[in-house]
C-alpha atoms as a PDB file:
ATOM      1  CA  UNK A   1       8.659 -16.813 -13.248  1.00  0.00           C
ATOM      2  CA  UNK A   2       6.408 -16.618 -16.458  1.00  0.00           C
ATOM      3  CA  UNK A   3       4.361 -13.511 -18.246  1.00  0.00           C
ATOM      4  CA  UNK A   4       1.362 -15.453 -16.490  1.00  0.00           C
ATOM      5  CA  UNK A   5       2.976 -15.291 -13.100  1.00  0.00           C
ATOM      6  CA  UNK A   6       1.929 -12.670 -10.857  1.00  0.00           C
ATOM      7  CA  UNK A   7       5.215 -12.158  -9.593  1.00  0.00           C
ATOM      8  CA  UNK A   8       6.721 -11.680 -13.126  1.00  0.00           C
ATOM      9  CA  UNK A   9       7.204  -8.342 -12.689  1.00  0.00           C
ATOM     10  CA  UNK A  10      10.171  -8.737  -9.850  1.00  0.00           C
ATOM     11  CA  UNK A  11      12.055 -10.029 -12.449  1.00  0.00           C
ATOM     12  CA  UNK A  12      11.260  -7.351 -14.851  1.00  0.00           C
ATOM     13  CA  UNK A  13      12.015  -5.085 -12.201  1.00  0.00           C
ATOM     14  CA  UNK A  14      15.319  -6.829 -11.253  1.00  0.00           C
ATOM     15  CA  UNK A  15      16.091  -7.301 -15.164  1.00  0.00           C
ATOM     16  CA  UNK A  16      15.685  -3.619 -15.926  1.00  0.00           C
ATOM     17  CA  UNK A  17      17.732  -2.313 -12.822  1.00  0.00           C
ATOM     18  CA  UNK A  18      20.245  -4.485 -13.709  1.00  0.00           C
ATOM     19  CA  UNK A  19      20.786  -2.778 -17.143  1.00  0.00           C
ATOM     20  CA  UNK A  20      20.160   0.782 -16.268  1.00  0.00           C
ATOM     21  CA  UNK A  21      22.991   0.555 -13.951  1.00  0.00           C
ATOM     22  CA  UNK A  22      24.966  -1.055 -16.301  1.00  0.00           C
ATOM     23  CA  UNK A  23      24.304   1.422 -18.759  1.00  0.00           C
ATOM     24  CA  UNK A  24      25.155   4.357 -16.244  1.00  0.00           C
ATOM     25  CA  UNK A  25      28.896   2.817 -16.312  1.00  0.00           C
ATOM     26  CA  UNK A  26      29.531   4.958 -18.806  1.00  0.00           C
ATOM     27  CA  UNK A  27      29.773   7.325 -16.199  1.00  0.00           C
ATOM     28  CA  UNK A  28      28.481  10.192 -14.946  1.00  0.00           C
ATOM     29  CA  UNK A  29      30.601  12.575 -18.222  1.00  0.00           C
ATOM     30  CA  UNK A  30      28.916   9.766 -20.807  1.00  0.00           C
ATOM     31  CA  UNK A  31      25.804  10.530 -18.935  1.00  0.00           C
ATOM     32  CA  UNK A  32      25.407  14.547 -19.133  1.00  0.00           C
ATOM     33  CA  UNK A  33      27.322  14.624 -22.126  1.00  0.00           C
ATOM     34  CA  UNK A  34      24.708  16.699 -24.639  1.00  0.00           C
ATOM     35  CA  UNK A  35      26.442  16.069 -27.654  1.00  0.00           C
ATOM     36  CA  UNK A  36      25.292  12.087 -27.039  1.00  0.00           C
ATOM     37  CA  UNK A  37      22.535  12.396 -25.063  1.00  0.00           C
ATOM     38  CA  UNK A  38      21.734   8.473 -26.012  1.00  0.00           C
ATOM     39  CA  UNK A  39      23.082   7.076 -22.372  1.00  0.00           C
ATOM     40  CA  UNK A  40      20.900   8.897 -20.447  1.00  0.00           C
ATOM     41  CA  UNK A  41      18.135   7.934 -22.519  1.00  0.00           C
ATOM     42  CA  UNK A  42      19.030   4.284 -22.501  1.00  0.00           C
ATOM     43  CA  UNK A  43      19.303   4.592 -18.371  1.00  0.00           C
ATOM     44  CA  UNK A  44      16.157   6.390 -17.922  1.00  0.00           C
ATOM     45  CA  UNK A  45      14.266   3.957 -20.017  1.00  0.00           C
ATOM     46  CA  UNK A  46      15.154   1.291 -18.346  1.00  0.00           C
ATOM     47  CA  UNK A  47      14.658   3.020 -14.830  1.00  0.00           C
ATOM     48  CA  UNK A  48      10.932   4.234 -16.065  1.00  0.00           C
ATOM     49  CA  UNK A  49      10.542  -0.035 -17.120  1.00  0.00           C
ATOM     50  CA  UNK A  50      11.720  -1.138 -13.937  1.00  0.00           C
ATOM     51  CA  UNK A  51       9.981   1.460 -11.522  1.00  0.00           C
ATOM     52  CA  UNK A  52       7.043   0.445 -13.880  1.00  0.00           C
ATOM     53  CA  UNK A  53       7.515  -3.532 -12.926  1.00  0.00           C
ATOM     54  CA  UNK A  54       7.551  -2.420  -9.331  1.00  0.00           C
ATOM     55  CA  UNK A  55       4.493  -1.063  -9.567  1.00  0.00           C
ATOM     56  CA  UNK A  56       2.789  -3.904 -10.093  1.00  0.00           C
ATOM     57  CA  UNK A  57       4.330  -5.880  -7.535  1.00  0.00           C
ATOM     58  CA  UNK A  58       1.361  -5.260  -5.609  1.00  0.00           C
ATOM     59  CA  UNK A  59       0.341  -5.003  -1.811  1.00  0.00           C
ATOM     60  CA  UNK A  60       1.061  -8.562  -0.792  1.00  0.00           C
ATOM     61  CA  UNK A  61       4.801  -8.608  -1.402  1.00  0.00           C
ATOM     62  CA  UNK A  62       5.026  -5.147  -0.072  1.00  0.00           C
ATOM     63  CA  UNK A  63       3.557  -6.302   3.267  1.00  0.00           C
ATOM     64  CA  UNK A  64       6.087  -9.097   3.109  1.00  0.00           C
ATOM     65  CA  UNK A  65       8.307  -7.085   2.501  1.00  0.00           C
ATOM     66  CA  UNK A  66       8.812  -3.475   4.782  1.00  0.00           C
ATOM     67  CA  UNK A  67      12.194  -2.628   3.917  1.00  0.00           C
ATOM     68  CA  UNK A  68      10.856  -2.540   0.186  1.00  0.00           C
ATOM     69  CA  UNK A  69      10.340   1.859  -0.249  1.00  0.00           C
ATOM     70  CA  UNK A  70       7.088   1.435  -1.614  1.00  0.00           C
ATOM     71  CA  UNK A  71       6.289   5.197  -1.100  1.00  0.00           C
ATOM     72  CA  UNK A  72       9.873   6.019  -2.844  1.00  0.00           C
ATOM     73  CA  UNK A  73       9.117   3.967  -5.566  1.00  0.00           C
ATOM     74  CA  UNK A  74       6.091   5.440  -6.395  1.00  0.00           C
ATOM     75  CA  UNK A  75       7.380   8.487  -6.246  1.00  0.00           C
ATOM     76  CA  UNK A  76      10.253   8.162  -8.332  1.00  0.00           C
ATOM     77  CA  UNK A  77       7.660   5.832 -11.291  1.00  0.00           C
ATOM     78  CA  UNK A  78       5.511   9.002 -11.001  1.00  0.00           C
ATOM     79  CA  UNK A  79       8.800  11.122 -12.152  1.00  0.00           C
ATOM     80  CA  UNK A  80       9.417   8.811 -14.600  1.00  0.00           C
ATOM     81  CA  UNK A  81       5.992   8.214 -16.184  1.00  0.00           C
ATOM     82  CA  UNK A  82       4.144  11.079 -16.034  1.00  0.00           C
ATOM     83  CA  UNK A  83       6.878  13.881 -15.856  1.00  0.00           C
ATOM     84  CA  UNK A  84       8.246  12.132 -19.354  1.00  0.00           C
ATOM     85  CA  UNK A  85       9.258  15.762 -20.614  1.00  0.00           C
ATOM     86  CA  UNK A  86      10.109  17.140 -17.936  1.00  0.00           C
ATOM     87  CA  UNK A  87      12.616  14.779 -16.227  1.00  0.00           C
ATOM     88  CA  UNK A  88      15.511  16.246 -14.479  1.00  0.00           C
ATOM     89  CA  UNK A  89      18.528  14.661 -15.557  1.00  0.00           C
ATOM     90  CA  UNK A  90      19.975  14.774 -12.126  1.00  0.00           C
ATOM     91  CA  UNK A  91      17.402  13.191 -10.372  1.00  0.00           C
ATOM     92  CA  UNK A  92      17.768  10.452 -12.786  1.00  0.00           C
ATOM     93  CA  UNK A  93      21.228   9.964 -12.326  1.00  0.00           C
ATOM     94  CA  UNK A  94      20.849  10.332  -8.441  1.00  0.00           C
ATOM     95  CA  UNK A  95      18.233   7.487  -8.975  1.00  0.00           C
ATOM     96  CA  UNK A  96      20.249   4.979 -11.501  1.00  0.00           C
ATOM     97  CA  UNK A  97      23.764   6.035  -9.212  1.00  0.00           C
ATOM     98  CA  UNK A  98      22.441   6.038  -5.407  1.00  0.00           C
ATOM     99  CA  UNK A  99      19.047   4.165  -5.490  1.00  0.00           C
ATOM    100  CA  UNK A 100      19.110   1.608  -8.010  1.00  0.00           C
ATOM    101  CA  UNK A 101      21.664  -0.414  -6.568  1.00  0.00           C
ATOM    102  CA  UNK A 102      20.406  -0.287  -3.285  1.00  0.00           C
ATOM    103  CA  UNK A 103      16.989  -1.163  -4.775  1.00  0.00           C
ATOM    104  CA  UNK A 104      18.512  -4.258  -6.710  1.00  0.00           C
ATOM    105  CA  UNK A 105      19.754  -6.019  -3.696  1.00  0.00           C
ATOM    106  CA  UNK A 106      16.493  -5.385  -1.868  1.00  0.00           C
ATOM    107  CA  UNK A 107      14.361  -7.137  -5.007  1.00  0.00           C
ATOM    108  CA  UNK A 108      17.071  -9.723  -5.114  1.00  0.00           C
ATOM    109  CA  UNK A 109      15.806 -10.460  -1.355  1.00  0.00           C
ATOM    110  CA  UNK A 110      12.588 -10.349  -1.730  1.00  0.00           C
ATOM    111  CA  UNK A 111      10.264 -12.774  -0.340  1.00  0.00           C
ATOM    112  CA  UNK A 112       7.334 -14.020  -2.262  1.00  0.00           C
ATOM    113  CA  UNK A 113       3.817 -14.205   0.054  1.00  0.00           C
ATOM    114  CA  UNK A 114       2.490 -17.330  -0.836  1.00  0.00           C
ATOM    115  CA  UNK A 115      -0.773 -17.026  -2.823  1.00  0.00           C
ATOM    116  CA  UNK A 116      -4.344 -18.067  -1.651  1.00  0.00           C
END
């Protein structure tokens, strides 16, 4: 997949989940630590790119795909994006801990609708 591919964004998506849960390795001490709050930044930038990516997936591959959470991920990119100051550092370890990973192997599923 290219910039100029529709699709391009499941591989954002899929590139960007794959390093905010990388990044949450740290673990969950590295994470809330406020003395270095830099992994938690790193792992919700990367969630708010990939959630971002997802949202431009658009209807067709979400019609090929049910199991995708499209409400869920709208909900959580709306946390991410427009709740920037205000993001609740739990949620966004619940997210990156519980979610992402289940999310990942989902997108790595994912079937492409063929285009008109």
């Amino acid at each position: 997949m290219t910039a100029d591919d529709p699709y391009h964004p499941l591989s954002l998506a899929i590139e960007h989940l794959q390093q905010a849960i990388e990044y949450a390795r740290r673990g969950k001490k590295v994470f809330f630590d406020p003395e270095n709050p830099d992994t938690a930044r790193l792992v919700e930038s990367e969630l708010r790119k990939a959630y971002e990516a997802m949202n431009r997936l658009g209807q067709p591959l979400f019609r090929a795909n049910p199991t995708l959470p499209a409400d869920e991920i709208g909900r959580v990119r709306q946390l991410l994006t427009r709740d920037y100051g205000d993001v609740i550092l739990e949620e966004v370890w619940r997210t990156v801990s519980d979610r992402a990973p289940k999310l990942l192997r989902l997108l790595t599923k994912v079937k492409v609708p063929k285009r008109d």
